[in-house]
C-alpha atoms as a PDB file:
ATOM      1  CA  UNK A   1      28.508 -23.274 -18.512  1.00  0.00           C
ATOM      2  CA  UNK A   2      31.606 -22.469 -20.435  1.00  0.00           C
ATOM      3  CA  UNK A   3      29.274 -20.226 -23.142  1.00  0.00           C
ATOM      4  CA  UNK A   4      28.940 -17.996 -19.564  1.00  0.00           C
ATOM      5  CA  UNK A   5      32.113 -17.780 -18.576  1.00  0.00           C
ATOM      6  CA  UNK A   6      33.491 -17.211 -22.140  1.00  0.00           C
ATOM      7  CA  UNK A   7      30.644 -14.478 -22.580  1.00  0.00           C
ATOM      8  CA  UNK A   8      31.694 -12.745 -19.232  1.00  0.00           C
ATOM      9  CA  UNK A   9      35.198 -13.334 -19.909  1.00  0.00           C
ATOM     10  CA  UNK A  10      34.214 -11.367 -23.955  1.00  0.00           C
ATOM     11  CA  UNK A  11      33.087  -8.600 -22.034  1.00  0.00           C
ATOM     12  CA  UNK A  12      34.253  -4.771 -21.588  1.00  0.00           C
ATOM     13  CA  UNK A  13      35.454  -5.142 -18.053  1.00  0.00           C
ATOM     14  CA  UNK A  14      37.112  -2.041 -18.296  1.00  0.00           C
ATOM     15  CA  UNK A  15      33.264   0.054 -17.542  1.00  0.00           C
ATOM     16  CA  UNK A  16      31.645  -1.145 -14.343  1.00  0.00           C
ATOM     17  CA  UNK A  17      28.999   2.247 -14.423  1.00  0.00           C
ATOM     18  CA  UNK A  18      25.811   0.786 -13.684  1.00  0.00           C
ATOM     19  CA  UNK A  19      24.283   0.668 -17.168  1.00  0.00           C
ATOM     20  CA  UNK A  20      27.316  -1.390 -18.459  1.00  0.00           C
ATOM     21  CA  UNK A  21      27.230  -3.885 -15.403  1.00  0.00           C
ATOM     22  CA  UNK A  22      23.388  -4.241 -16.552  1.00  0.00           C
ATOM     23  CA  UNK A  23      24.650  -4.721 -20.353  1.00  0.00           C
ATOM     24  CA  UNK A  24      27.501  -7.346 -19.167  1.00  0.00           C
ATOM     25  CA  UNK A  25      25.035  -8.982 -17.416  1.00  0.00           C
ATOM     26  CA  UNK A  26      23.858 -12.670 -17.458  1.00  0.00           C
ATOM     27  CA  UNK A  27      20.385 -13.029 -19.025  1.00  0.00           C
ATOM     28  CA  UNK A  28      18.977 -14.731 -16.006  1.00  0.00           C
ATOM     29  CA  UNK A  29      20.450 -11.314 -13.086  1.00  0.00           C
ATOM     30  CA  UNK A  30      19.183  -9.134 -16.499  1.00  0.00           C
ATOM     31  CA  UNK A  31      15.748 -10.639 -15.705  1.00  0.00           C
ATOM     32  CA  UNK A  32      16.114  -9.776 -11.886  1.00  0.00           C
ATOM     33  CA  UNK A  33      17.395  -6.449 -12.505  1.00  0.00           C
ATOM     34  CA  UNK A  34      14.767  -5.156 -14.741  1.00  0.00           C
ATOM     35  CA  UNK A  35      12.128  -7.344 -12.222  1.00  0.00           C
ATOM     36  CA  UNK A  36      13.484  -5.873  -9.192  1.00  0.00           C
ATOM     37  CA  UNK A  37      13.184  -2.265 -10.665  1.00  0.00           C
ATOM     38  CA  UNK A  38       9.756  -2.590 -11.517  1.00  0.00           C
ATOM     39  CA  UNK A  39       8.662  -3.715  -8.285  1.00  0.00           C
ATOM     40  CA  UNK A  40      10.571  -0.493  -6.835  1.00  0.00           C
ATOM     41  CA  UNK A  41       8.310   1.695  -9.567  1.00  0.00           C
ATOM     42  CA  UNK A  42       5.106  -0.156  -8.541  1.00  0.00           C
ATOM     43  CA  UNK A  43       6.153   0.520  -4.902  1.00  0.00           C
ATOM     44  CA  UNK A  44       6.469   4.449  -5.347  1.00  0.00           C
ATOM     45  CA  UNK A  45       3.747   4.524  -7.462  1.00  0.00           C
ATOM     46  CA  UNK A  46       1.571   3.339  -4.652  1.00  0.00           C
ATOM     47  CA  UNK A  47       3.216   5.312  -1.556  1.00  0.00           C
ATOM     48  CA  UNK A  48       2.533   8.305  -3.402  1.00  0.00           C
ATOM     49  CA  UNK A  49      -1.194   7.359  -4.014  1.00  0.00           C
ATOM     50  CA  UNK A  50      -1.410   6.078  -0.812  1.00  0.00           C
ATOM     51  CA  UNK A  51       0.102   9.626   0.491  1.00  0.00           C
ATOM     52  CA  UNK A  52      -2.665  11.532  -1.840  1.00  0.00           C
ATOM     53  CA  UNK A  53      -5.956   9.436  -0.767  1.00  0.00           C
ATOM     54  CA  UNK A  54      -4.531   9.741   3.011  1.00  0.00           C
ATOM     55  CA  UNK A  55      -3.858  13.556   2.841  1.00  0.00           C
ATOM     56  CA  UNK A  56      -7.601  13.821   1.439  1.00  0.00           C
ATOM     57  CA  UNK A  57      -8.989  11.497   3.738  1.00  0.00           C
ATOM     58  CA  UNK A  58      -8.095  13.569   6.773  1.00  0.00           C
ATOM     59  CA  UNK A  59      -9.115  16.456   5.353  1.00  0.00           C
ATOM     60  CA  UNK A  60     -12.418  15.466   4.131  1.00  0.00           C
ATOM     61  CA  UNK A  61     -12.778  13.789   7.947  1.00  0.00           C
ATOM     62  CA  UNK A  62     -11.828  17.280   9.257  1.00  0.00           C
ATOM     63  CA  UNK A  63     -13.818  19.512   7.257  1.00  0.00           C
ATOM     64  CA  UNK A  64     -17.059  16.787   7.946  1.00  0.00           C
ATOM     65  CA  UNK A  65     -16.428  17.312  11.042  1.00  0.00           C
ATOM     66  CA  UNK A  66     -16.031  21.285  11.377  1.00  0.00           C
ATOM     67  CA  UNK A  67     -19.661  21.590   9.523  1.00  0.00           C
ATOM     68  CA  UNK A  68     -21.441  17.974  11.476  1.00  0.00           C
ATOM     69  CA  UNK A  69     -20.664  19.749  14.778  1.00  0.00           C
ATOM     70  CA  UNK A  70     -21.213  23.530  14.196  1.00  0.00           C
ATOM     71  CA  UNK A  71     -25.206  22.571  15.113  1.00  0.00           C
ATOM     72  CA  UNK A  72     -26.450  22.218  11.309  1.00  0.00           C
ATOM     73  CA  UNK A  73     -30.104  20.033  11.568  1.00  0.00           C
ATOM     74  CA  UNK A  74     -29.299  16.363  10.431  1.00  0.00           C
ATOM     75  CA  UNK A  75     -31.895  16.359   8.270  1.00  0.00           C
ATOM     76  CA  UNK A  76     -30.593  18.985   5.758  1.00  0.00           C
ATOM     77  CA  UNK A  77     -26.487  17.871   6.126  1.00  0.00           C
ATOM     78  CA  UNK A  78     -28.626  14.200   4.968  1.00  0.00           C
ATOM     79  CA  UNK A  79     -30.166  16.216   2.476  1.00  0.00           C
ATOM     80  CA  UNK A  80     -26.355  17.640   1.016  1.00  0.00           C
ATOM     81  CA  UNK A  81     -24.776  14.569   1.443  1.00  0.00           C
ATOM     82  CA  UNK A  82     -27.184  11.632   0.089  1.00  0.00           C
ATOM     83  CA  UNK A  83     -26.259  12.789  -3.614  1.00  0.00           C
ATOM     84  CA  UNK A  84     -22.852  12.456  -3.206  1.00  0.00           C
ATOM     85  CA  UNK A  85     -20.370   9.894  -3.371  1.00  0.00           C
ATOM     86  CA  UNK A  86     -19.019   9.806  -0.050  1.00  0.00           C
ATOM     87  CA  UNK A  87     -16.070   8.618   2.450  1.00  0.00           C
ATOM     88  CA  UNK A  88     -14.516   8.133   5.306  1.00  0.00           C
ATOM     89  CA  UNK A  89     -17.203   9.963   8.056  1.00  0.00           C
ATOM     90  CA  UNK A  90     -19.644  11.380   5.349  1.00  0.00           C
ATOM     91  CA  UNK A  91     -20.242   7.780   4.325  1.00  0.00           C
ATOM     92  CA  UNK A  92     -20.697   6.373   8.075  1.00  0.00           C
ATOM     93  CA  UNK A  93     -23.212   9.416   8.757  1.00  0.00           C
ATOM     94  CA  UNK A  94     -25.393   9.033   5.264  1.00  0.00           C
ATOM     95  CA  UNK A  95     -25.042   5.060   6.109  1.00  0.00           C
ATOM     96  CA  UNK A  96     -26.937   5.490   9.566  1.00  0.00           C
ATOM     97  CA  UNK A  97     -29.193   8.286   8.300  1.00  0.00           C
ATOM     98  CA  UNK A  98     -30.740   6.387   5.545  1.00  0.00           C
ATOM     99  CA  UNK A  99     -31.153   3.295   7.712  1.00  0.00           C
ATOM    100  CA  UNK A 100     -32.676   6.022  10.595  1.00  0.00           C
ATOM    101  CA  UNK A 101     -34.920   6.864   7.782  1.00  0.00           C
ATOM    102  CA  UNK A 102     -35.879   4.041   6.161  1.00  0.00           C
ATOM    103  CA  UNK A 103     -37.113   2.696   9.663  1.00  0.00           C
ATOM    104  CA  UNK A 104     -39.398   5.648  10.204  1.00  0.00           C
ATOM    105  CA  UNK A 105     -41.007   4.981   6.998  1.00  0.00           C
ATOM    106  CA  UNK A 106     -44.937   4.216   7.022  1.00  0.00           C
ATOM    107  CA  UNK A 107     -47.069   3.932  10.053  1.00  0.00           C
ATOM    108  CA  UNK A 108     -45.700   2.329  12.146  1.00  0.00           C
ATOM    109  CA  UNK A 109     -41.840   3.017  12.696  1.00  0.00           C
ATOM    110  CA  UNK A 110     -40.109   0.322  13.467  1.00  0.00           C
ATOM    111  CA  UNK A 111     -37.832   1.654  16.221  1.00  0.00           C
ATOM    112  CA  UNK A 112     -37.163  -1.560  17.991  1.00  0.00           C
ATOM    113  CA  UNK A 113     -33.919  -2.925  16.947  1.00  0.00           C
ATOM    114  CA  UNK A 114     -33.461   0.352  15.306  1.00  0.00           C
ATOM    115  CA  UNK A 115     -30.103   1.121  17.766  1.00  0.00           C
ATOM    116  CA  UNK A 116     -28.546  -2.337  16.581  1.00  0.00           C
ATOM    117  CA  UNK A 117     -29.440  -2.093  13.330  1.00  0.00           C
ATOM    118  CA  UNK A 118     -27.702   1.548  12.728  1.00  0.00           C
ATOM    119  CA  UNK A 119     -24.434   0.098  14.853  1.00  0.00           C
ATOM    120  CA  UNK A 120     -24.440  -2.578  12.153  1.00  0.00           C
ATOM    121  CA  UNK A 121     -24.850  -0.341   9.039  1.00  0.00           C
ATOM    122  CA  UNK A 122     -22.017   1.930  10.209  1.00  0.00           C
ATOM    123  CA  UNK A 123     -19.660  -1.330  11.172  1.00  0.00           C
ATOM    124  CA  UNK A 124     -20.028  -2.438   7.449  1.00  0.00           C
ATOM    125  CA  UNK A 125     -18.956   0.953   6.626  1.00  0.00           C
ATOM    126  CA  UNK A 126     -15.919   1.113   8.583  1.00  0.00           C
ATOM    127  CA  UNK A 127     -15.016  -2.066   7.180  1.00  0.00           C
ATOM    128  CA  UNK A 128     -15.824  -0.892   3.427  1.00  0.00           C
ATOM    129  CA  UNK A 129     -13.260   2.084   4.227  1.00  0.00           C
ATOM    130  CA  UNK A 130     -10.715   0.664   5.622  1.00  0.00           C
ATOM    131  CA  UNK A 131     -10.364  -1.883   2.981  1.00  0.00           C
ATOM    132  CA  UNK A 132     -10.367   0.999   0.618  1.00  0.00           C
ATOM    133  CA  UNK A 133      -7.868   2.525   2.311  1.00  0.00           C
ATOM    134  CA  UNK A 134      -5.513  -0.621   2.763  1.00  0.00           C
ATOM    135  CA  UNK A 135      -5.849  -1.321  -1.325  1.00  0.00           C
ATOM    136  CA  UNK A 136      -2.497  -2.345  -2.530  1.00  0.00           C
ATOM    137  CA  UNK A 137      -0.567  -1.952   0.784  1.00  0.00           C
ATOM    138  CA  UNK A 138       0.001  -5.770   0.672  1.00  0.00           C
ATOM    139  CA  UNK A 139       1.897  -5.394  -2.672  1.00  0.00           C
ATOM    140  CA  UNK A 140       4.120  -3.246  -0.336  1.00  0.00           C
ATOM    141  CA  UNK A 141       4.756  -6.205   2.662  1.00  0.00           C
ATOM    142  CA  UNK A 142       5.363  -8.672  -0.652  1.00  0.00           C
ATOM    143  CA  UNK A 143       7.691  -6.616  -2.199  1.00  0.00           C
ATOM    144  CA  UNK A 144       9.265  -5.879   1.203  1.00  0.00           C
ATOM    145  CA  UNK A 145       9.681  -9.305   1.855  1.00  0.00           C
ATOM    146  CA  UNK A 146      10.285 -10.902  -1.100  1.00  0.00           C
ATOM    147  CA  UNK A 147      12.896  -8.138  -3.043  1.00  0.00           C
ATOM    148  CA  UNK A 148      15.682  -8.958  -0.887  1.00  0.00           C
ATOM    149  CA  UNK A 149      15.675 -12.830  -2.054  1.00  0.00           C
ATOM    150  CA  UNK A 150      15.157 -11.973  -5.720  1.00  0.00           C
ATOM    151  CA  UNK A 151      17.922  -9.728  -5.178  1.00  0.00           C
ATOM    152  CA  UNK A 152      20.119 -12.656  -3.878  1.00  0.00           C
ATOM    153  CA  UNK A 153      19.442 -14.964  -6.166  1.00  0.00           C
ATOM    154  CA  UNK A 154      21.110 -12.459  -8.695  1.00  0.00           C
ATOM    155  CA  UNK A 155      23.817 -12.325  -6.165  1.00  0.00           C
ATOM    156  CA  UNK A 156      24.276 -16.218  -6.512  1.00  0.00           C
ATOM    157  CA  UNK A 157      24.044 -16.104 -10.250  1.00  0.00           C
ATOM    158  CA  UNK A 158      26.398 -13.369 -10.858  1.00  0.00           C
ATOM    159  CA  UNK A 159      29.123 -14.951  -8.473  1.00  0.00           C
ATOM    160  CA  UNK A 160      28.500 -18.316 -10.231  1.00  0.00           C
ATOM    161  CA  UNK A 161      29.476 -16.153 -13.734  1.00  0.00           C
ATOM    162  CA  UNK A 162      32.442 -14.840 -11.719  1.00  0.00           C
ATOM    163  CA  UNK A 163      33.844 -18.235 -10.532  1.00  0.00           C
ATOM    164  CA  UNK A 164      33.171 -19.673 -14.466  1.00  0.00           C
ATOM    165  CA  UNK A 165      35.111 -16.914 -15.602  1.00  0.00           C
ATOM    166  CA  UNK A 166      37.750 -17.759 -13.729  1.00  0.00           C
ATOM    167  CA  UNK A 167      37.770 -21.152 -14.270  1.00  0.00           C
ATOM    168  CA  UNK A 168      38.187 -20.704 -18.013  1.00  0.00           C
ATOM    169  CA  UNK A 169      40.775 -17.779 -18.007  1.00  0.00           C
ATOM    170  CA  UNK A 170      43.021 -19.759 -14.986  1.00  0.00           C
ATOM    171  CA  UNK A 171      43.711 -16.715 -13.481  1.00  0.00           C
ATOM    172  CA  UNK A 172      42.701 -15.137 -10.479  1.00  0.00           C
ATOM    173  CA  UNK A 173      43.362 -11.493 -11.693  1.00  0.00           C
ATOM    174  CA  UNK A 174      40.764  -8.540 -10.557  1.00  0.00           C
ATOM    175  CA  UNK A 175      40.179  -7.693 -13.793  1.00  0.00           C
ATOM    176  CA  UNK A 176      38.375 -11.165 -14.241  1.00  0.00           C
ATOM    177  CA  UNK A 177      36.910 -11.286 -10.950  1.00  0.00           C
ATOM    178  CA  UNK A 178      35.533  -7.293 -10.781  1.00  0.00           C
ATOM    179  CA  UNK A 179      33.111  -7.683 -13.285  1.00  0.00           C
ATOM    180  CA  UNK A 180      30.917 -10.491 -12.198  1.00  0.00           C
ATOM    181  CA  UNK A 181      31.615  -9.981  -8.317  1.00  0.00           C
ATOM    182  CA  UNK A 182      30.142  -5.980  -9.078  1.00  0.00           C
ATOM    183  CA  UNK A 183      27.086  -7.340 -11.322  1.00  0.00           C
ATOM    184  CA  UNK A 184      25.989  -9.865  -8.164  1.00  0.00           C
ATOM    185  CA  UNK A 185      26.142  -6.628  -5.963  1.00  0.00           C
ATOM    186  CA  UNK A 186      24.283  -4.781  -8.441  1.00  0.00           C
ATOM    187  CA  UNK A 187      21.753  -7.034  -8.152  1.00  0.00           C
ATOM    188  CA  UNK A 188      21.813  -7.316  -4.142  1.00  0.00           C
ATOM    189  CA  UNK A 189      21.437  -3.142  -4.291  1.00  0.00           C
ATOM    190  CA  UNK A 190      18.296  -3.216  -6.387  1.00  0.00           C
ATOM    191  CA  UNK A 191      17.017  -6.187  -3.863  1.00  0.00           C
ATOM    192  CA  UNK A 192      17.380  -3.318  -1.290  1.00  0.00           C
ATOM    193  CA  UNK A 193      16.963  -0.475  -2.664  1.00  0.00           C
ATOM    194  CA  UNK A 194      12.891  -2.221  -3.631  1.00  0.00           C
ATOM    195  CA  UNK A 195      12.631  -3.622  -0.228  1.00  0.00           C
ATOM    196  CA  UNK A 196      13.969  -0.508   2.343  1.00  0.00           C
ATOM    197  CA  UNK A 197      11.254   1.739   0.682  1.00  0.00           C
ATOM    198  CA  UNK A 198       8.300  -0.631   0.692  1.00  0.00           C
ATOM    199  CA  UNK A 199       9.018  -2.072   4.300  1.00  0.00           C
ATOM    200  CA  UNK A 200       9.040   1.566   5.556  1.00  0.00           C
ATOM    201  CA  UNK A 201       5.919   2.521   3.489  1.00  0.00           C
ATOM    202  CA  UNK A 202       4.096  -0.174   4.358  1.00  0.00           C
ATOM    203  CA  UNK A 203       4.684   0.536   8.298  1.00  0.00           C
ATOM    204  CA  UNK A 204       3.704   3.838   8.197  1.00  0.00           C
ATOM    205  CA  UNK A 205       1.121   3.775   6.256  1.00  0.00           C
ATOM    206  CA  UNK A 206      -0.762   0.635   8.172  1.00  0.00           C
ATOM    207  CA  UNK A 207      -0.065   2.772  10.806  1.00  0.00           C
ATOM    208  CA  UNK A 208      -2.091   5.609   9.460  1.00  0.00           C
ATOM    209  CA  UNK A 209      -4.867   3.093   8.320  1.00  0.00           C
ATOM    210  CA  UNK A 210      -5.144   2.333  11.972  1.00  0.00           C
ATOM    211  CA  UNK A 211      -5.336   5.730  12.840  1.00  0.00           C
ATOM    212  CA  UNK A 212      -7.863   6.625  10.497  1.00  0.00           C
ATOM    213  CA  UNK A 213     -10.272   3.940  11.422  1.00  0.00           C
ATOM    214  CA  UNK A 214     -10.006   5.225  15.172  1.00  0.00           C
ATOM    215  CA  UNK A 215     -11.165   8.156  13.857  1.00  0.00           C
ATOM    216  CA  UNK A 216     -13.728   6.638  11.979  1.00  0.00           C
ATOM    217  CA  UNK A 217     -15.026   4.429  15.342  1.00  0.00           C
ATOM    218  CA  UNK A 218     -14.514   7.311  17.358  1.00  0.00           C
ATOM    219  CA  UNK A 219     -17.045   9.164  15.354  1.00  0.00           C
ATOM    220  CA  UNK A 220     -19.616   6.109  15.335  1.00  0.00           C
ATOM    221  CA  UNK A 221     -19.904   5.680  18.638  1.00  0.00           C
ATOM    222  CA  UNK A 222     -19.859   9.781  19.298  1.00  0.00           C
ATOM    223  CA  UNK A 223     -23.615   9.455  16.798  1.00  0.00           C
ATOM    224  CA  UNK A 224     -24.586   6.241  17.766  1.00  0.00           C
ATOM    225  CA  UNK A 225     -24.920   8.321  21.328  1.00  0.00           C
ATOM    226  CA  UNK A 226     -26.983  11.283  19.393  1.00  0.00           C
ATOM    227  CA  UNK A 227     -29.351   8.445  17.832  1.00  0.00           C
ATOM    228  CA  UNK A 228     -30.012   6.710  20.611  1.00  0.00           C
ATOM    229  CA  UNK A 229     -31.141   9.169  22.978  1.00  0.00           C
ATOM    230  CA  UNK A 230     -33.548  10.792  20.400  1.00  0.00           C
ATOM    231  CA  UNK A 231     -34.671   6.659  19.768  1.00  0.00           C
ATOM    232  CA  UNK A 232     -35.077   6.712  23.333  1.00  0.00           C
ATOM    233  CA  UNK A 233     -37.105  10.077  23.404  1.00  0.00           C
ATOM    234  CA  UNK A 234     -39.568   8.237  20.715  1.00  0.00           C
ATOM    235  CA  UNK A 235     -40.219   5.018  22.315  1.00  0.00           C
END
């Protein structure tokens, strides 16, 4: 203990920029620091992928849309799509297509669970996407959640330094104090400034997940309709 007060007490208190609280730092709110700014990276690093594959997603659902209602035959939009690597409604309309056709294969069709079947198929679908789309947002709640305690624990840490520091110098002076009291802060800042963005993130873009998979449902019941009255017309 008196190695970390004597340390804080050896150090430039004169700079208290951010790099030089950093520098002045313990080892221990060093490790939080550099932690805690990672975890903010990681964070905008996935918002802004998150941003990217939602921005796409709605478009690709809009322009699927545009072409699956402007009366194209099934059959050939199957045809353009089956090669593809597809998402979002492209996926949930090959999905039910290629079970359609797989049941009308051979002699005898087998068109009597066919409805259920096809509801089923595009469920697992929606489910595939949506996990897809909510990849990595639980790093965001964890960070949310968990950056503001990292952060104060470096709080603690630093104001333990500050207190040891003053214990060895016997003196109450600012100049003693300053350092170690602006270091825990630092810390508590980089809890926050991790956590505010990620909370936020994570709200909006769960929020947009669920919007997206409305979509999505909206769109398998709308052809789940179109199948089953031509299943009906068969029977």
């Amino acid at each position: 203990m008196n190695e970390i007060a004597q340390s804080t007490l050896a150090a430039p208190h004169g700079d208290l920029s951010f790099f030089a609280l950093f520098l002045q730092a313990h080892i221990v709110v060093k490790l939080v620091m550099i932690g805690l700014i990672g975890a903010s990276v990681w964070c905008w690093a996935i918002i802004f992928d998150k941003v990217v594959l939602f921005a796409r997603t709605k478009r690709q659902m809009t322009r699927f849309e545009t072409v699956f209602w402007s009366g194209q035959s099934l059959e050939e939009l199957y045809k353009t799509l089956s090669n593809r690597a597809n998402h979002s409604m492209a996926a949930l309309f090959v999905a039910a297509m290629r079970e359609w056709k797989r049941s009308h294969e051979g002699a005898r069709p087998a068109l009597a669970s066919l409805q259920q079947r096809i509801d089923r198929v595009m469920d697992v679908t929606i489910q595939r996407e949506i996990e897809r789309l909510e990849a990595r947002l639980l790093i965001l709640a964890t960070v949310g959640s968990a950056a503001p305690f990292i952060g104060l624990f470096g709080t603690v840490w630093g104001i333990m330094t500050s207190f040891q520091a003053i214990a060895a110098s016997e003196s109450t002076n600012l100049a003693v104090v300053a350092p170690g009291i602006a270091e825990a802060l630092f810390a508590t800042a980089l809890g926050l400034l991790a956590a505010i963005p990620a909370v936020i993130a994570y709200n909006k873009l769960s929020t947009d997940v669920g919007k997206l998979s409305a979509r999505m449902e909206g769109f398998a019941d709308e052809f789940s309709a179109i199948l089953s009255r031509q299943i009906d017309e068969r029977i």
